[in-house]
Protein backbone atom coordinates (compact mmCIF):
# COMPACT_ATOMS: atom_id res chain seq x y z
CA UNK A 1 29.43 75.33 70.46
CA UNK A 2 26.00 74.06 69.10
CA UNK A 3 24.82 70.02 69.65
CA UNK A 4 23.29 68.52 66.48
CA UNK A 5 21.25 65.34 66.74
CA UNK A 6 21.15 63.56 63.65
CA UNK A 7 19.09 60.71 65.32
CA UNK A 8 17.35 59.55 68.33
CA UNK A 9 20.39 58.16 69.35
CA UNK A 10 23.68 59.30 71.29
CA UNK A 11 25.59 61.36 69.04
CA UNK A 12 28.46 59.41 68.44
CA UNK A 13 26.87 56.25 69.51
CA UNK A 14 26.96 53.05 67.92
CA UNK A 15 23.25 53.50 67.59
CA UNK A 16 23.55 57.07 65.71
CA UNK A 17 25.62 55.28 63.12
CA UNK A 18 23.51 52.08 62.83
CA UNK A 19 20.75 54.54 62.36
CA UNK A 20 22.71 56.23 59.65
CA UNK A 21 24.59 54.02 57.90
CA UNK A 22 22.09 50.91 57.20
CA UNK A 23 20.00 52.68 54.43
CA UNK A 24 23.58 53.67 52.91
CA UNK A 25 24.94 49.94 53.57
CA UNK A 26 21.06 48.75 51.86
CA UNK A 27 21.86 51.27 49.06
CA UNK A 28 25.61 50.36 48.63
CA UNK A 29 24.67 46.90 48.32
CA UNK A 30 22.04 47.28 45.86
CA UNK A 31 24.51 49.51 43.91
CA UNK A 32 27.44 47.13 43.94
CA UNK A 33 24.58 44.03 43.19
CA UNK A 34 23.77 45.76 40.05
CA UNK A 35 26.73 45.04 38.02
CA UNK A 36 27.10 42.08 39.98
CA UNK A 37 24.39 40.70 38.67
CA UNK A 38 25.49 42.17 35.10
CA UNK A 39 28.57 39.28 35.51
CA UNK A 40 26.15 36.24 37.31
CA UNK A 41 23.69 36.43 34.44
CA UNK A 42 26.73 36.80 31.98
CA UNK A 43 28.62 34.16 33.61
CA UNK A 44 25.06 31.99 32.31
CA UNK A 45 25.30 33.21 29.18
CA UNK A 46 29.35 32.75 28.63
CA UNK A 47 32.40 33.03 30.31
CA UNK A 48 33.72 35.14 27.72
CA UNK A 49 31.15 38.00 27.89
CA UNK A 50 31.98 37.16 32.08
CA UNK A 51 35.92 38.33 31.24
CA UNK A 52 34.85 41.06 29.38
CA UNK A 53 32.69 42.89 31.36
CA UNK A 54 35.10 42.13 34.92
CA UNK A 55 38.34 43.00 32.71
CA UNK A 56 36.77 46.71 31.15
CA UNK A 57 34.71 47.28 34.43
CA UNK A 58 37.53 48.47 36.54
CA UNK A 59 38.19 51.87 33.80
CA UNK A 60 34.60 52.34 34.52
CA UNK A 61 34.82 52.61 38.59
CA UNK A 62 37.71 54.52 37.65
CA UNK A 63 35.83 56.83 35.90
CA UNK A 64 33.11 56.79 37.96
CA UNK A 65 34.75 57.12 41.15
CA UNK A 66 36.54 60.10 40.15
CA UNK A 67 33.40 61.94 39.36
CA UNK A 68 32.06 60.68 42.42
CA UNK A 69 34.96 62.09 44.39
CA UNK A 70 34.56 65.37 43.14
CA UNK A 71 30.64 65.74 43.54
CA UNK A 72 30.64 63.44 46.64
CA UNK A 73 32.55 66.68 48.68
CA UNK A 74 29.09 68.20 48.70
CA UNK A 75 28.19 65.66 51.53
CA UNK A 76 30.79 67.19 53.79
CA UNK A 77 29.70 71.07 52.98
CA UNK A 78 26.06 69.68 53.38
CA UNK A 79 27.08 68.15 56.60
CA UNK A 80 29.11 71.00 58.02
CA UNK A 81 26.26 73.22 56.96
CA UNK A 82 23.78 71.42 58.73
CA UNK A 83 25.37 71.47 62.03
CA UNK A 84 26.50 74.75 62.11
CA UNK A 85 22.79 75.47 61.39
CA UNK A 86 23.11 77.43 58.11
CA UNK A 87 19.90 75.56 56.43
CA UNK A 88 19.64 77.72 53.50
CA UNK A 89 22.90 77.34 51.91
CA UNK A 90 22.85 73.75 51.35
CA UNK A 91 20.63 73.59 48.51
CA UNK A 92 23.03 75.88 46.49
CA UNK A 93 26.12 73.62 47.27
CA UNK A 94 24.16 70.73 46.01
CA UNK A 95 23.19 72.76 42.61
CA UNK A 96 26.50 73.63 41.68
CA UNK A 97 27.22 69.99 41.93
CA UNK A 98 24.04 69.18 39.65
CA UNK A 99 26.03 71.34 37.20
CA UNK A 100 28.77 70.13 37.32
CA UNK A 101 27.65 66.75 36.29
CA UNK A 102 25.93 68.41 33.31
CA UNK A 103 29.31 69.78 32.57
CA UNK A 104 31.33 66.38 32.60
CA UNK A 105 28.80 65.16 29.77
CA UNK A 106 31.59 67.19 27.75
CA UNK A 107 33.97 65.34 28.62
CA UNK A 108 32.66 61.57 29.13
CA UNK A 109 30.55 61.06 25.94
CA UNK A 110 34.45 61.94 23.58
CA UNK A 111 35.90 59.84 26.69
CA UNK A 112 33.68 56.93 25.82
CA UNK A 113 33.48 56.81 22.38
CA UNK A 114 37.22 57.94 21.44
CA UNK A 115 39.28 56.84 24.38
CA UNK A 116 37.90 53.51 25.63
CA UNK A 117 39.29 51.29 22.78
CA UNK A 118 43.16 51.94 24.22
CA UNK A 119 42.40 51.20 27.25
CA UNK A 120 41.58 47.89 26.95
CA UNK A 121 43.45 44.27 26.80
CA UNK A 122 43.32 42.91 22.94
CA UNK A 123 41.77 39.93 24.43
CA UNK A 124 38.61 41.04 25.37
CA UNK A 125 38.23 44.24 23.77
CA UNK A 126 35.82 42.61 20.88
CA UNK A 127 33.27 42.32 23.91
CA UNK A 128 34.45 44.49 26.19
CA UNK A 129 34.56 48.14 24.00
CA UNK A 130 30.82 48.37 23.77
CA UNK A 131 30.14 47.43 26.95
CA UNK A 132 32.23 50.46 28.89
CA UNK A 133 31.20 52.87 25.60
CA UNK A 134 28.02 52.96 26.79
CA UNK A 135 28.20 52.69 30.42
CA UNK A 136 30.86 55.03 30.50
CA UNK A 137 28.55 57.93 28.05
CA UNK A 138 25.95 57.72 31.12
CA UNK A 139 28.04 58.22 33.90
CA UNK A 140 27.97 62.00 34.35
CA UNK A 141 23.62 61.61 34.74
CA UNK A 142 24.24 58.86 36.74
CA UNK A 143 26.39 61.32 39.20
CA UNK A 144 23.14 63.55 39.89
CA UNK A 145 21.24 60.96 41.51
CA UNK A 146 24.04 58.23 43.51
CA UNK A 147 26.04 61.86 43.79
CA UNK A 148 24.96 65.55 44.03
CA UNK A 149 20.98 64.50 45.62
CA UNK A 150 22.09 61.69 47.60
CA UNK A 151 24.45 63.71 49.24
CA UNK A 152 21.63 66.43 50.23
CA UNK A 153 19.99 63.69 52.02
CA UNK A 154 23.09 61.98 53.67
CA UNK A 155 25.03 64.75 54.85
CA UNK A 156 21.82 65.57 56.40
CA UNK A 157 21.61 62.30 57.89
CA UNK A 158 17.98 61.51 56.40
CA UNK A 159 19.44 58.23 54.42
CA UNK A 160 16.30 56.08 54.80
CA UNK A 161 15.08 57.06 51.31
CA UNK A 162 18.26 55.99 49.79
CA UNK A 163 17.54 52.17 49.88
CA UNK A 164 14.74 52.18 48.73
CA UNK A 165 15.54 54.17 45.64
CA UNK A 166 18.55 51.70 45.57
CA UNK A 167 16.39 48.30 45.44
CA UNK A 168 14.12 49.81 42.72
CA UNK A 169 16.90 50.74 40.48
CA UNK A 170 18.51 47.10 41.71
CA UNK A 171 15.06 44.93 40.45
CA UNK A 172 14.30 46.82 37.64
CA UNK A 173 18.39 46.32 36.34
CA UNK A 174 18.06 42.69 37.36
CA UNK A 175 15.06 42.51 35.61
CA UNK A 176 15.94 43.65 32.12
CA UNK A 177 19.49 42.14 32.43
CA UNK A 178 17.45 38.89 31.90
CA UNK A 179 15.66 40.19 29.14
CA UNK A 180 18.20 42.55 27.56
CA UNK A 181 20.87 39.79 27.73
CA UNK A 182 18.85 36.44 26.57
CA UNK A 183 16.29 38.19 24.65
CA UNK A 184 12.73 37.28 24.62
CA UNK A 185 10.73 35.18 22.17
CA UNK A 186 7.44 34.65 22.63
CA UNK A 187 6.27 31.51 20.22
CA UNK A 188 8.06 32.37 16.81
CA UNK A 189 7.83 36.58 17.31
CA UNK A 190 11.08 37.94 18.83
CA UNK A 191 9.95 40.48 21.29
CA UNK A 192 13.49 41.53 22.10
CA UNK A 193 16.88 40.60 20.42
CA UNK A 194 19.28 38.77 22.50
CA UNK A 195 21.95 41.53 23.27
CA UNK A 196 24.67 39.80 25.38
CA UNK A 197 27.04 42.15 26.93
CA UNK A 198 25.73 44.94 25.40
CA UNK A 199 21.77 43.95 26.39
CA UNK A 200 23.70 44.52 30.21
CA UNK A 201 25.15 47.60 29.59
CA UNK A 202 21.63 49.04 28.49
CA UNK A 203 20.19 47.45 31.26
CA UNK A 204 22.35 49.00 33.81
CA UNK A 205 22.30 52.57 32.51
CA UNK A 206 18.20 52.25 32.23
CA UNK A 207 18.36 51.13 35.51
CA UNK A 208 20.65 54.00 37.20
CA UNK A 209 18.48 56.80 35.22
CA UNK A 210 15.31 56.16 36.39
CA UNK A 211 16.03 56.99 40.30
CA UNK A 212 17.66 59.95 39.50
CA UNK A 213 14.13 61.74 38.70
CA UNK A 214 12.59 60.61 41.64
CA UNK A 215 15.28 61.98 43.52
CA UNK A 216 14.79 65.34 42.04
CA UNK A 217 11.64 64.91 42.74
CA UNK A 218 12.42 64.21 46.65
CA UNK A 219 15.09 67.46 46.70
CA UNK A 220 12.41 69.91 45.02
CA UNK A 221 9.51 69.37 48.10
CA UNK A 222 8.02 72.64 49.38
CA UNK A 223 9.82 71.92 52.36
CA UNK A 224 12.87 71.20 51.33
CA UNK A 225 12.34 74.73 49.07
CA UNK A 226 11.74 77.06 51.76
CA UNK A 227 13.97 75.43 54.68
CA UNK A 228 16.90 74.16 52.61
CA UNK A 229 16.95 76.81 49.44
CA UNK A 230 16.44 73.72 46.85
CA UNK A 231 15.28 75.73 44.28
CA UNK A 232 17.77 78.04 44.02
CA UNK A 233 19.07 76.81 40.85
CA UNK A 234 21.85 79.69 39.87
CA UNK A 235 25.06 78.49 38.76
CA UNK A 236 27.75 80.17 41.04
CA UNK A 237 31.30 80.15 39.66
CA UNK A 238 33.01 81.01 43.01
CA UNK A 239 31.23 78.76 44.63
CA UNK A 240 31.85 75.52 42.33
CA UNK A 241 35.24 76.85 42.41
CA UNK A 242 35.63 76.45 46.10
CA UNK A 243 33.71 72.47 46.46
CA UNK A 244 36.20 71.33 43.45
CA UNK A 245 39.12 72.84 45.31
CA UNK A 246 38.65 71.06 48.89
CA UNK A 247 37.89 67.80 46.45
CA UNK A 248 40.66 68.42 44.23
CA UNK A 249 43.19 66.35 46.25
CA UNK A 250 40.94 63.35 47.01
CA UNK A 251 39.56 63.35 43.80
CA UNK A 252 43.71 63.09 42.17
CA UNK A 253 43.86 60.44 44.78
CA UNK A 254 41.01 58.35 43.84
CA UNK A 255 41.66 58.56 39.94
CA UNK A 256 44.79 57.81 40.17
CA UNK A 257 44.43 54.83 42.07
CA UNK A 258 41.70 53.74 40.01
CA UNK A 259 43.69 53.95 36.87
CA UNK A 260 46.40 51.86 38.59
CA UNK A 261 43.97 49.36 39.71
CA UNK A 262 42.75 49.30 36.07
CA UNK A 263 45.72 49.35 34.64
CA UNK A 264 46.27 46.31 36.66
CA UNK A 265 43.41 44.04 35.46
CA UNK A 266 44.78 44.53 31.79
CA UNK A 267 47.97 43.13 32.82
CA UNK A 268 46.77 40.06 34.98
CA UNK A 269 44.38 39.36 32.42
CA UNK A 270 46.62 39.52 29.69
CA UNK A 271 49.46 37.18 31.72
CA UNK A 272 47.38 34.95 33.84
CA UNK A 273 45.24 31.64 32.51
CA UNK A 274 41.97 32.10 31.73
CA UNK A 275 40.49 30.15 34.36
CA UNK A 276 42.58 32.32 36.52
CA UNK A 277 41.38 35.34 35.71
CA UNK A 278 37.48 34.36 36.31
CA UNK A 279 38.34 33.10 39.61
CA UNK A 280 39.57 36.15 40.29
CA UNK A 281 37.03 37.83 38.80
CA UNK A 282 34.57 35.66 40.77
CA UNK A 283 36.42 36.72 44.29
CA UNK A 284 36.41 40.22 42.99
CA UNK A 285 32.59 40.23 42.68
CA UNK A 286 32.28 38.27 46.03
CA UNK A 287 34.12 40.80 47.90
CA UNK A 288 32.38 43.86 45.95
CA UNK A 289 29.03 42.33 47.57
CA UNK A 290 30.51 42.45 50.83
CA UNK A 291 32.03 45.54 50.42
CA UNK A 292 28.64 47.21 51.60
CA UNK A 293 29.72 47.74 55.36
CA UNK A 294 32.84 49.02 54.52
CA UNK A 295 30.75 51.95 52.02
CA UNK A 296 27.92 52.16 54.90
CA UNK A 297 29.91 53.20 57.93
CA UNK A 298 32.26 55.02 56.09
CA UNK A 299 29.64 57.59 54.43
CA UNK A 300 28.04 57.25 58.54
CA UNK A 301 31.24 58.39 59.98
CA UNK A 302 31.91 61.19 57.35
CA UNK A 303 27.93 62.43 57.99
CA UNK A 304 28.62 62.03 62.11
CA UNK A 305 31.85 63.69 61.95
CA UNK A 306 31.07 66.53 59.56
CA UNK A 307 27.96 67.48 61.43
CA UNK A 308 30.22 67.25 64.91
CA UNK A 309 32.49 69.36 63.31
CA UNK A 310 30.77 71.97 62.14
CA UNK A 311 29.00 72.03 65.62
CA UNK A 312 32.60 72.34 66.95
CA UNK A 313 31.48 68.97 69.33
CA UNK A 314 34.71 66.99 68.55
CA UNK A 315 33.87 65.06 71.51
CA UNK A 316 31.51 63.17 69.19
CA UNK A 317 34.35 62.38 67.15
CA UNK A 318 36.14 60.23 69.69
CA UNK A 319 32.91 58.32 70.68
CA UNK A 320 32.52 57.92 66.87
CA UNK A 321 35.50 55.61 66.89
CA UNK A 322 34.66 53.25 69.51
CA UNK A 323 31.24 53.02 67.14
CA UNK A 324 32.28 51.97 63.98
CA UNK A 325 35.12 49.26 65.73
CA UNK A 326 31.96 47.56 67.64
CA UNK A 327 29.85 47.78 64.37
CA UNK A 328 32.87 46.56 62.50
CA UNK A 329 33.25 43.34 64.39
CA UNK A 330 29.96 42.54 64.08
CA UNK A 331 30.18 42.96 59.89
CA UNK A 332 33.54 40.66 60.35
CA UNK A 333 31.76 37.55 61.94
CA UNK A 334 29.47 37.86 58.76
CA UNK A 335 31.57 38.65 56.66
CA UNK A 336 33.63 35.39 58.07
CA UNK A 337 31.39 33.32 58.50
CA UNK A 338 30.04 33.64 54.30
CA UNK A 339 33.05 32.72 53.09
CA UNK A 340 34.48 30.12 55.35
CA UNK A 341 30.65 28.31 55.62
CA UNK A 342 29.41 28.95 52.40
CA UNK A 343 32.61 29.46 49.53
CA UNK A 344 30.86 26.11 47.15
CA UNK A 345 27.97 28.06 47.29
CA UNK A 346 29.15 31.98 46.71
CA UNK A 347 31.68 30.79 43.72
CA UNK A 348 29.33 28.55 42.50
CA UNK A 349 26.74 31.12 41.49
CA UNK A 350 29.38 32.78 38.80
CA UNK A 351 30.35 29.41 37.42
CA UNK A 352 28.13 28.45 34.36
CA UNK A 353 26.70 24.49 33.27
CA UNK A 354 30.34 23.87 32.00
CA UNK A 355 31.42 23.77 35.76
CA UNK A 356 35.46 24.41 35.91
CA UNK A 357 37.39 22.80 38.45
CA UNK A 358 40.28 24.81 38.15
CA UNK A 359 38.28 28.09 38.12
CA UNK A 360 37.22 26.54 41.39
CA UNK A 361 40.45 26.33 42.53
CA UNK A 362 41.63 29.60 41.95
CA UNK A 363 39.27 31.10 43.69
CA UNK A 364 38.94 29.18 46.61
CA UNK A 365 42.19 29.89 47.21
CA UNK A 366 41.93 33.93 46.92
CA UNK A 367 38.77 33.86 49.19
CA UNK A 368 40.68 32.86 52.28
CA UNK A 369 43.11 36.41 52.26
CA UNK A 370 39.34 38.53 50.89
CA UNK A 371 39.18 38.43 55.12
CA UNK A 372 42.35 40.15 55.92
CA UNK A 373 41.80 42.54 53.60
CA UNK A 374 38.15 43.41 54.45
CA UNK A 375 39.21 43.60 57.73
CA UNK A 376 41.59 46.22 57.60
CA UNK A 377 39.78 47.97 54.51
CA UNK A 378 37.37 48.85 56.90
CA UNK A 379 39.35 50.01 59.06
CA UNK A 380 41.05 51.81 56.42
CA UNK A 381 38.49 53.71 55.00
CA UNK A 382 36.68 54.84 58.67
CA UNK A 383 40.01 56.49 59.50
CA UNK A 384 39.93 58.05 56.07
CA UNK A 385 36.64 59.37 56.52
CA UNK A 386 37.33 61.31 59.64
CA UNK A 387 40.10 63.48 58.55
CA UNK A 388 37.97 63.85 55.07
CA UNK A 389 35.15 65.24 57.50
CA UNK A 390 37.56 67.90 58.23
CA UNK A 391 38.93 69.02 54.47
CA UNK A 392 42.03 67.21 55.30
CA UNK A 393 41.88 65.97 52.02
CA UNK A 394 45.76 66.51 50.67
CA UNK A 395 47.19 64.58 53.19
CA UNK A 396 44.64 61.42 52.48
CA UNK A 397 45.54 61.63 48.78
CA UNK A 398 49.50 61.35 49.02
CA UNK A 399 49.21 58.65 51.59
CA UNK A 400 46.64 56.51 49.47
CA UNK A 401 48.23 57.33 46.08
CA UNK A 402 51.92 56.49 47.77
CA UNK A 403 51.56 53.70 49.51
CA UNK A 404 48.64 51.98 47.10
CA UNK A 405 51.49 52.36 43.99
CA UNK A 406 54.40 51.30 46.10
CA UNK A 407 52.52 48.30 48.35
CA UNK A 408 50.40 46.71 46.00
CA UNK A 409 50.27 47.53 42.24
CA UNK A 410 54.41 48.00 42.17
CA UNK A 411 55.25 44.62 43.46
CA UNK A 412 52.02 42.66 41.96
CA UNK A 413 53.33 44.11 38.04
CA UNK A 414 56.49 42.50 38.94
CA UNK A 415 55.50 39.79 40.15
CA UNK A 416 52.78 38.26 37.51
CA UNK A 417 55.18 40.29 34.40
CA UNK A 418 58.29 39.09 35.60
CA UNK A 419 58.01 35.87 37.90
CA UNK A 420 54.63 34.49 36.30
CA UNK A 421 52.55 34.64 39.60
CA UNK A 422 48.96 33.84 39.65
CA UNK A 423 46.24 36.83 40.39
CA UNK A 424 46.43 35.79 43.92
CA UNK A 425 49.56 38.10 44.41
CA UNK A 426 47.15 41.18 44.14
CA UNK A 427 45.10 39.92 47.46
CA UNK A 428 48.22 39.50 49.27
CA UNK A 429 50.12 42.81 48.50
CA UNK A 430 46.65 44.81 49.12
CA UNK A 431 46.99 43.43 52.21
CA UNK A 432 50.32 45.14 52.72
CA UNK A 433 48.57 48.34 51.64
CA UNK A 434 46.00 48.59 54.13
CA UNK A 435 48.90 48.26 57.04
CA UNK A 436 51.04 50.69 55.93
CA UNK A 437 47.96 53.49 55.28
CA UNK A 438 46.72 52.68 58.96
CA UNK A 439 49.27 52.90 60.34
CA UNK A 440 49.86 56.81 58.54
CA UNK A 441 46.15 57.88 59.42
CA UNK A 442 46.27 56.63 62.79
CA UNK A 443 49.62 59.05 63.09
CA UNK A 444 47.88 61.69 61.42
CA UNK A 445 44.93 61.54 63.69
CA UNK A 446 46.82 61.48 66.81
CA UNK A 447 48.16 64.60 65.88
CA UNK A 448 45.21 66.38 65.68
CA UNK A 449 46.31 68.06 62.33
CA UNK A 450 42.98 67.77 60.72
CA UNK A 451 41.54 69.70 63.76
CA UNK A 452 42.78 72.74 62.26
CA UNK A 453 41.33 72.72 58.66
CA UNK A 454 38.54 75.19 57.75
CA UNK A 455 36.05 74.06 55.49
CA UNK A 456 33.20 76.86 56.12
């Protein structure tokens, strides 16, 4: 049984995870601000273009996060790796991922430019096609930077250079949303065209690009070369093979409940009010914002865990518990305290000139249960992450694909199809969700199942 310290900190300590998780929290937020800030400065420029891009942007998480899922498994081999003090074969792990992404170019660019106009409502697929076309064509480069490199330096636990890359990518997106979306005239000469939703969509895609070679150039150092085998490039079948197995599980999990959630916002969109729909949209975006400490701690407790267990130290996974409830409460005052002191302000910054009482409404309304949920989201996911840490990946995925079907998209179909409910359903069956999948992973990790798993 080796120690690994991952910080100056305890391991397991609330410190150790602070230390670890704020630079991924910094990054998340950045990240989620981006197409945030795609719908704020859309919401300026119409509310239309502000239901197209919330109503297509859940197929692209969907697609997204299921890449993610899949390349994202290199954190925990990284993280195993590193503990049980087997430098050299990280860099390898984090190759075949690199390929990998080059691989799913194959099958995202027919994806987005076949596939995307079926997907989509009839009432906002004039705007919202091009938009996800081209956001969706870029995801698989995107995936080498906020996927294969970022997990060499977080399943290391060396996350400080992942904000910053974050807020440049962040300011250089918000930057040439402006631009790219309003266009720019200068006297009677105009510099650039306005571009509406798609001047947003080539925004964001600039935007993601651009940190993914200075990344690569972070992973190639002479240091990281000799200690960590970075530049051992060679694509390894067997090797791939075995990452996309351990992910395979997760990865069915995540898609699939992506596609349901997408699924989802087609409906509601196409059976709910307009003014409905934004203010959902508008809480949707609120909550995406906030969603930063539930990504943070979640990525600190699978890099803690990972590194504890492939040090054998499962000790550290107990103190790793009390951790991320203490941080947690602290995130839930905040979290709290934004929505119940300052709702006017948050919903106002998505509402356009043409100020709509009744989006108002609809949204102030959903705000209140965005609490609940976060609350137990977060608890949700740090549970998740520790039997993830492990490999005990097939056991996540029928729990989260069950119970996210049966709980909450099931009964919310029925409910806005059949009984004409408003969007607000969602919130409160999602709710339901998050009980019921506690309430499984707390069995599970009582057990001590996940103990048992072999990743390495």
């Amino acid at each position: 049984m080796s120690e690994i310290k991952l910080t100056k900190y305890a391991p397991g300590s609330v410190g150790e995870l602070f230390a670890i998780s704020w630079p991924i929290m910094l990054s998340s937020a950045t990240g989620c601000l981006m197409i945030v800030i795609d719908r704020i400065i859309l919401s300026q420029y119409s509310s239309e273009a502000f239901n197209a891009c919330f109503g297509v942007i859940q197929w692209y998480w969907a697609f997204l996060c299921t890449a993610l899922e899949f390349i994202l498994i290199a954190e925990v081999f990284v993280g195993q790796y590193n503990g049980a003090q087997r430098h050299r074969e990280i860099g390898p792990i984090v190759w075949q991922m690199i390929w990998f992404c080059l691989i799913l170019l194959f099958l995202y660019v027919p994806l987005a430019c076949l596939v995307t106009p079926y997907l989509i409502a009839d009432n906002i697929a004039e705007l919202g096609v091009p938009y996800l076309r081209i956001i969706v064509i870029f995801i698989p480069i995107h995936c080498i930077g906020s996927g294969a490199l970022t997990a060499f330096f977080v399943g290391r636990g060396e996350t400080k250079i992942i904000p910053i890359i974050a807020v440049i990518s962040n300011v250089l997106n918000a930057v040439l949303d402006y631009f790219f979306i309003f266009g720019l005239k200068i006297g009677t000469v105009q510099i650039i065209p306005e571009g509406g939703i798609i001047g947003a969509a080539i925004a964001t895609v600039t935007a993601q690009i651009i940190p993914v070679f200075l990344l690569f150039a972070l992973f190639l150092k002479k240091n990281h070369r000799e200690r960590f085998g970075t530049s051992e490039m060679a694509f390894k079948f067997d090797l791939l093979k075995n990452c996309l197995k351990i992910a395979t599980p997760a990865t069915l999990n995540r898609f699939i409940n992506s596609v349901f959630w997408a699924t989802m916002t087609q409906v509601v969109v196409q059976h709910v009010t307009a003014n409905d729909f934004q203010g959902y949209g508008i809480v949707h975006s609120i909550y995406t914002v906030f969603s930063f400490a539930i990504e943070g701690t979640a990525a600190g407790t699978r890099t803690i865990c990972s590194n504890a267990i492939g040090a054998r130290t499962f000790s550290i996974v107990r103190k790793n518990i009390n951790a991320w409830l203490l941080l947690g409460g602290i995130f839930i005052a905040l979290f709290a305290l934004g929505i119940v002191g300052y709702s006017k302000e948050l919903i106002g910054i998505f509402l356009g000139k043409g100020k709509s009482n009744e989006v108002y409404f609809f949204a102030y309304r959903m705000l209140s249960w965005t609490l609940f949920v976060f609350i137990l989201d977060y608890v949700v996911n740090n549970l998740q992450s520790i039997l993830l840490s492990s490999g005990d990946t097939k056991f996540t995925m029928f729990v989260n694909t069950i119970c996210f079907f049966c709980f909450a998209v099931l009964p919310t179909y029925i409910g806005i199809v059949y009984f004409h409910c408003e969007s607000i359903l969602f919130w409160k069956f999602t709710l339901l969700d998050c009980v019921v999948r506690i309430l499984f992973f707390t069995l599970r990790y009582r057990s001590g199942r996940w103990i048992k798993k072999q990743l390495i």
